[in-house]
Protein backbone atom coordinates (compact mmCIF):
# COMPACT_ATOMS: atom_id res chain seq x y z
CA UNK A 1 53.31 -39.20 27.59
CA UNK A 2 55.27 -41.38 29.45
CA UNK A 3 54.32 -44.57 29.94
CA UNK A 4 55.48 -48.05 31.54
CA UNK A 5 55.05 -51.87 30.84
CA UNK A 6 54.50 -53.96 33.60
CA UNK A 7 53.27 -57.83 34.68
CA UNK A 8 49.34 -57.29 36.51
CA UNK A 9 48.56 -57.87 39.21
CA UNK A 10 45.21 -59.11 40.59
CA UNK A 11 44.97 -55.58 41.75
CA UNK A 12 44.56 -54.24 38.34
CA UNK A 13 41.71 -56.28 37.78
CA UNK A 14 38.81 -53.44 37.78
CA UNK A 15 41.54 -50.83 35.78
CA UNK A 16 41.71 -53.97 33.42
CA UNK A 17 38.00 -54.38 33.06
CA UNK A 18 37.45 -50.66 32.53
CA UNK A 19 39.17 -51.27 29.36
CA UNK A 20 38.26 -54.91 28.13
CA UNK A 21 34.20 -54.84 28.95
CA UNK A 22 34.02 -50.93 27.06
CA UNK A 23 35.76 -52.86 23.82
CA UNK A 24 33.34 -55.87 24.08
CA UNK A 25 30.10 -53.58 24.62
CA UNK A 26 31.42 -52.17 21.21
CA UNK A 27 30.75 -54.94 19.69
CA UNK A 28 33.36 -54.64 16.99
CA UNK A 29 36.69 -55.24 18.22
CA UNK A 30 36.95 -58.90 19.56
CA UNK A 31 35.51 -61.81 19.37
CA UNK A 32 34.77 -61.76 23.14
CA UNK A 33 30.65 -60.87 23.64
CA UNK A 34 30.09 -61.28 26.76
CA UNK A 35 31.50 -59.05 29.59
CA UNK A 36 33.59 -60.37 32.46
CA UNK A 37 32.99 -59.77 35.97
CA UNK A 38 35.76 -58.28 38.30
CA UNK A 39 35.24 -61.53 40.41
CA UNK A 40 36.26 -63.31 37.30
CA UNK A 41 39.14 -61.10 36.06
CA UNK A 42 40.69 -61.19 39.38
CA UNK A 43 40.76 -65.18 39.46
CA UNK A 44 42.17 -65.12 35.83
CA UNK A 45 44.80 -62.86 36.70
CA UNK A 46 45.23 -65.23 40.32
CA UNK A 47 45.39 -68.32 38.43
CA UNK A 48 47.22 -66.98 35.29
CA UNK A 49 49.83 -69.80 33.48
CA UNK A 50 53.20 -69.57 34.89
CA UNK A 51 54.64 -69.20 31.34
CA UNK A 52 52.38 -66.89 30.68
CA UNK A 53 52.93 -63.33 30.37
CA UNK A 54 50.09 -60.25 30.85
CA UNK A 55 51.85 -57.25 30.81
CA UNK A 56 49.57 -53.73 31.65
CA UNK A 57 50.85 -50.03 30.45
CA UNK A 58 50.47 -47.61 33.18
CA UNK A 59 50.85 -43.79 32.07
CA UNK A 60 52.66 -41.60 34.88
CA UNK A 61 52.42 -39.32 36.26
CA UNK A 62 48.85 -40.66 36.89
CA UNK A 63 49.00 -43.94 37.05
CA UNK A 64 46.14 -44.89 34.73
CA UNK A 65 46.04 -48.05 32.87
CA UNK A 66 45.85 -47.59 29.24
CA UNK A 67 46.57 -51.10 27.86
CA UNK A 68 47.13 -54.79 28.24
CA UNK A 69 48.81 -57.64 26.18
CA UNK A 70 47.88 -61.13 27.18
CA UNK A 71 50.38 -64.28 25.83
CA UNK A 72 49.30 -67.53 27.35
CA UNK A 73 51.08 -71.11 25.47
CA UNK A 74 49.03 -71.93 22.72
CA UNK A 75 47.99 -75.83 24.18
CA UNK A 76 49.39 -77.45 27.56
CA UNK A 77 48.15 -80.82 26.62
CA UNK A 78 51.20 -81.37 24.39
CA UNK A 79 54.74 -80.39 24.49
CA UNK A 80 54.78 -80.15 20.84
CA UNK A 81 53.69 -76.28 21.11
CA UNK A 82 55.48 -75.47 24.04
CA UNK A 83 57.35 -72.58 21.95
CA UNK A 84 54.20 -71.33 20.73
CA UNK A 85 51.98 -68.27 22.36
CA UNK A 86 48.82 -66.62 21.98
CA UNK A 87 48.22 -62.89 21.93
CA UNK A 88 45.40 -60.69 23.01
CA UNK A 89 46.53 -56.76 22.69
CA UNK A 90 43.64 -54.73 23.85
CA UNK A 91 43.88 -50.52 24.95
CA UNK A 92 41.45 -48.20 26.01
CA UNK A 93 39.45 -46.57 23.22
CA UNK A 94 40.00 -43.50 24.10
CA UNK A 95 43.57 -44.12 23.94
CA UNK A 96 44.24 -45.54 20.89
CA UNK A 97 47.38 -44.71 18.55
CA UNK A 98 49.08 -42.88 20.86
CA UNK A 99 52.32 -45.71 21.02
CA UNK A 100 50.34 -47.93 23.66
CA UNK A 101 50.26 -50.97 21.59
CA UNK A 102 54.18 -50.18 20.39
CA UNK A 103 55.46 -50.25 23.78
CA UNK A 104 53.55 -53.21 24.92
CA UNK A 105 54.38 -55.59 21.72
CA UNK A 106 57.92 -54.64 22.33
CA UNK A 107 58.36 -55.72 26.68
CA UNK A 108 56.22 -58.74 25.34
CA UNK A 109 58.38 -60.11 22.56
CA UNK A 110 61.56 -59.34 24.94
CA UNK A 111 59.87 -61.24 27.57
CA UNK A 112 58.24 -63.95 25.69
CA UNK A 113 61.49 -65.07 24.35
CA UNK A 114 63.16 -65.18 27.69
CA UNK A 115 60.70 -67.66 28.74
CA UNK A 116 61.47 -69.60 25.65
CA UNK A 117 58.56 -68.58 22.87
CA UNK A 118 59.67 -69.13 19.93
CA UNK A 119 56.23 -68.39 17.58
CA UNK A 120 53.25 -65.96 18.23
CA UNK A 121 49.68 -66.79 17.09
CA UNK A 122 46.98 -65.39 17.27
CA UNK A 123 43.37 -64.06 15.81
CA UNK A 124 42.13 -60.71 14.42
CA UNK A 125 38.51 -59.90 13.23
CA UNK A 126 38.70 -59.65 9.71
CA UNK A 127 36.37 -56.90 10.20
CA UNK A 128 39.15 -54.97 12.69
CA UNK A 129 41.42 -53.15 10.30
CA UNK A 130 43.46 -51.16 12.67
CA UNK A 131 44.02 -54.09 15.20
CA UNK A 132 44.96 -56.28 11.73
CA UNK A 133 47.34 -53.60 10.67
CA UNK A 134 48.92 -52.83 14.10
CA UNK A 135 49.69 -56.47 14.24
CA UNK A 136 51.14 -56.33 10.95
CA UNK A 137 52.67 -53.41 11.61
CA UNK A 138 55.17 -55.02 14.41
CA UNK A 139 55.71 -58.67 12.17
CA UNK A 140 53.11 -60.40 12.15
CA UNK A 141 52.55 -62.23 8.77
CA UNK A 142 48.56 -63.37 7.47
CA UNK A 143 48.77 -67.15 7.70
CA UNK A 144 45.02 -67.76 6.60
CA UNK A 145 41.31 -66.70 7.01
CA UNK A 146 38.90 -68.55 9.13
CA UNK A 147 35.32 -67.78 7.36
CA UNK A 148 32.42 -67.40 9.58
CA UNK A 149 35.10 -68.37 12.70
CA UNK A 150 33.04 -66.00 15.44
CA UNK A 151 29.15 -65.58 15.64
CA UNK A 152 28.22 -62.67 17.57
CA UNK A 153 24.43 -61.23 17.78
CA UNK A 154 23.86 -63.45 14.76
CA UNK A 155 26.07 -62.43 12.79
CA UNK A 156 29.02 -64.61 11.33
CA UNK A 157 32.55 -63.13 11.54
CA UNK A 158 35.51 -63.92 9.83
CA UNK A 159 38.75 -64.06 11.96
CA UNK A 160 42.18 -63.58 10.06
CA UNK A 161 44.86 -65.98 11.73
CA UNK A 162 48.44 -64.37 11.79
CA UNK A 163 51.63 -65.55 13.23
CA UNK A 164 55.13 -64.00 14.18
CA UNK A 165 58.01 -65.82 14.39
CA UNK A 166 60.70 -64.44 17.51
CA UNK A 167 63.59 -66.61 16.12
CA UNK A 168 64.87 -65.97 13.29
């Protein structure tokens, strides 16, 4: 398979949503419950934060989208974060562990260091051992546990909050 990282486009929006809205009807894989609408996506992906970065994988020779990796600055009502990101990695579930997520953390870290991130953070459902390990698997490092962090159809969910540092 051979596959390529790119920054989305508004275009993308409905390729994007035929991945994100099948992982949040699932029900287990994010903390996101409610599905977005293509309206929606394609303003979020119009108005996305300059430092941001949202990088899609495309597989060739068809052209389908089989991922997306989201890093917006963790808070923009302080320059005290200003080297810190978030991270949302989500790929199609038919697609999983295939090297998707691999080739997407690694154009992100390259990029998110160019536009000077120092420090990714982020959230995992405690419940979501493969996303949990594939984040471990590329650095990440378990800074904590937030009990009872998500409620979704009534029911409490822990969140695990991990961090990677891209300075060493």
């Amino acid at each position: 398979m051979t596959l390529s990282i790119r920054d989305a486009v508004p275009a993308d929006a409905e390729a994007i949503l035929g991945i994100l809205n099948p992982i949040i009807a699932a029900r287990v894989h994010t903390a996101f419950d409610t599905p977005f609408s293509l309206d929606a996506e394609r303003d979020y992906l119009l108005n996305f934060p300059r430092r941001g970065i949202f990088h899609v994988a495309v597989r060739y020779p068809d052209d389908q989208l089989l991922g997306f990796q989201v890093l917006e600055p963790f808070a923009t009502y302080t320059n005290a974060f200003d080297h810190v990101g978030t991270l949302g990695t989500y790929v199609d579930l038919a697609e999983r562990r295939r090297g998707t997520a691999k080739a997407l953390f690694s154009a992100t870290f390259e990029k998110a260091r160019l536009k000077g991130y120092e420090k990714i953070f982020t959230f995992v459902r405690a419940d979501n051992a493969a996303a949990l390990a594939t984040y471990l698997a590329h650095g990440f490092t378990t800074v904590g546990t937030a009990r009872d962090h998500a409620k979704i159809d009534g029911r409490y969910i822990d969140e695990v909050l991990i961090e990677r540092a891209l300075i060493s």
